[in-house]
Protein backbone atom coordinates (compact mmCIF):
# COMPACT_ATOMS: atom_id res chain seq x y z
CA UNK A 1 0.00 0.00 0.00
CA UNK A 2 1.26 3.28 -1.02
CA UNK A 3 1.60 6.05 1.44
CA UNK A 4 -0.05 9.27 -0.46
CA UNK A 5 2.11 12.13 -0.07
CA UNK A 6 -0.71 14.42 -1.54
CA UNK A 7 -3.72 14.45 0.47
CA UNK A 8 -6.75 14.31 -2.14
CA UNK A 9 -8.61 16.84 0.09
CA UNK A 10 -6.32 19.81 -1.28
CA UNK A 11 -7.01 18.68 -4.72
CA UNK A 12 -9.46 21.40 -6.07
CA UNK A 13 -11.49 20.20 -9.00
CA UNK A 14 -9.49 22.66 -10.90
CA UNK A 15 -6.34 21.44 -9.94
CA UNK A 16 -7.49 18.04 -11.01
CA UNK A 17 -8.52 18.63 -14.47
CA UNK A 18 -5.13 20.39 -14.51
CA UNK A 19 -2.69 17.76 -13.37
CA UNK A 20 -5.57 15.14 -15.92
CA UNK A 21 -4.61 17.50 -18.80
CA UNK A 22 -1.02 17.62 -18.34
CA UNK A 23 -0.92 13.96 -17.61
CA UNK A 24 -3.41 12.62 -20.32
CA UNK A 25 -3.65 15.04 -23.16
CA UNK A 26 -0.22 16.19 -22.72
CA UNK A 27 0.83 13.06 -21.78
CA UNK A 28 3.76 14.13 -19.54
CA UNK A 29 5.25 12.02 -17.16
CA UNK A 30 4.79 11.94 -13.68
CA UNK A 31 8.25 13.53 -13.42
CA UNK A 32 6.24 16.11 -15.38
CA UNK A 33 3.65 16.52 -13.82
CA UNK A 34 5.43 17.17 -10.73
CA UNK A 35 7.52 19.81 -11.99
CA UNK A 36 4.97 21.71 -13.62
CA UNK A 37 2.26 21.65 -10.46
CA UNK A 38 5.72 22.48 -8.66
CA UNK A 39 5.83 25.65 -10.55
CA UNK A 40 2.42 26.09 -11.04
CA UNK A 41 1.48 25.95 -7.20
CA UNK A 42 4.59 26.54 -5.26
CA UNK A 43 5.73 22.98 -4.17
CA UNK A 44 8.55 22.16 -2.93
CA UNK A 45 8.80 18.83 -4.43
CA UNK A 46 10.16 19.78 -7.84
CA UNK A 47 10.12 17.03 -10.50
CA UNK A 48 9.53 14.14 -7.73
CA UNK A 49 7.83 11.30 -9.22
CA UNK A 50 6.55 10.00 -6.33
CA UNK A 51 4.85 13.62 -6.26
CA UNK A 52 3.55 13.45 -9.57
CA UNK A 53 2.06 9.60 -9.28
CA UNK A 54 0.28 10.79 -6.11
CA UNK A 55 -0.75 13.94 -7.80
CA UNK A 56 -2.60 11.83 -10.50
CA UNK A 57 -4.30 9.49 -8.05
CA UNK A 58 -5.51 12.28 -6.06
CA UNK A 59 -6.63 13.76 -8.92
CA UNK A 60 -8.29 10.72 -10.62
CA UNK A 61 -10.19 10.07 -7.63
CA UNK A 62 -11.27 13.76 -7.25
CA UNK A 63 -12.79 13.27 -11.05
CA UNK A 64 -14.04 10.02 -9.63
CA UNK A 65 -11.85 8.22 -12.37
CA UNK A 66 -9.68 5.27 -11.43
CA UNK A 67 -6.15 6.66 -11.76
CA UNK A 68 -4.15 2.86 -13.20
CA UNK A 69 -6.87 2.46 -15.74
CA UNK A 70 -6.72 4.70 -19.26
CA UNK A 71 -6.53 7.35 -20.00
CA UNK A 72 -3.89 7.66 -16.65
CA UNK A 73 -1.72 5.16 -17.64
């Protein structure tokens, strides 16, 4: 089990069709991802993966999408 390093509950619905765009349309990595919500919203976690895979689940499950199913991954 995976211990989430975003909590979901600070995903705004914006943010999530954000991080879904970059992620799915875009279709950048979760190195990506990371770096651009990093610069986007301040973090401090750069490119992280880790960041960026727990930025897509939390934002798959805010869209009520299941985040290791397509169009995720």
């Amino acid at each position: 089990m995976m211990h989430n390093i975003v909590d979901a509950a600070t995903i705004t619905p914006e943010m999530a069709v954000q991080i879904r765009t970059w992620r799915c349309e875009e279709d950048y990595s979760w190195r990506a991802v990371a770096q651009a919500a990093s610069e986007l919203w301040g973090s401090e976690w750069g490119s992280n993966q880790l960041y960026g895979e727990h930025l897509c689940v939390s934002a798959a499950k805010v869209l009520g999408e299941n985040p290791y199913r397509e169009p995720w991954n």
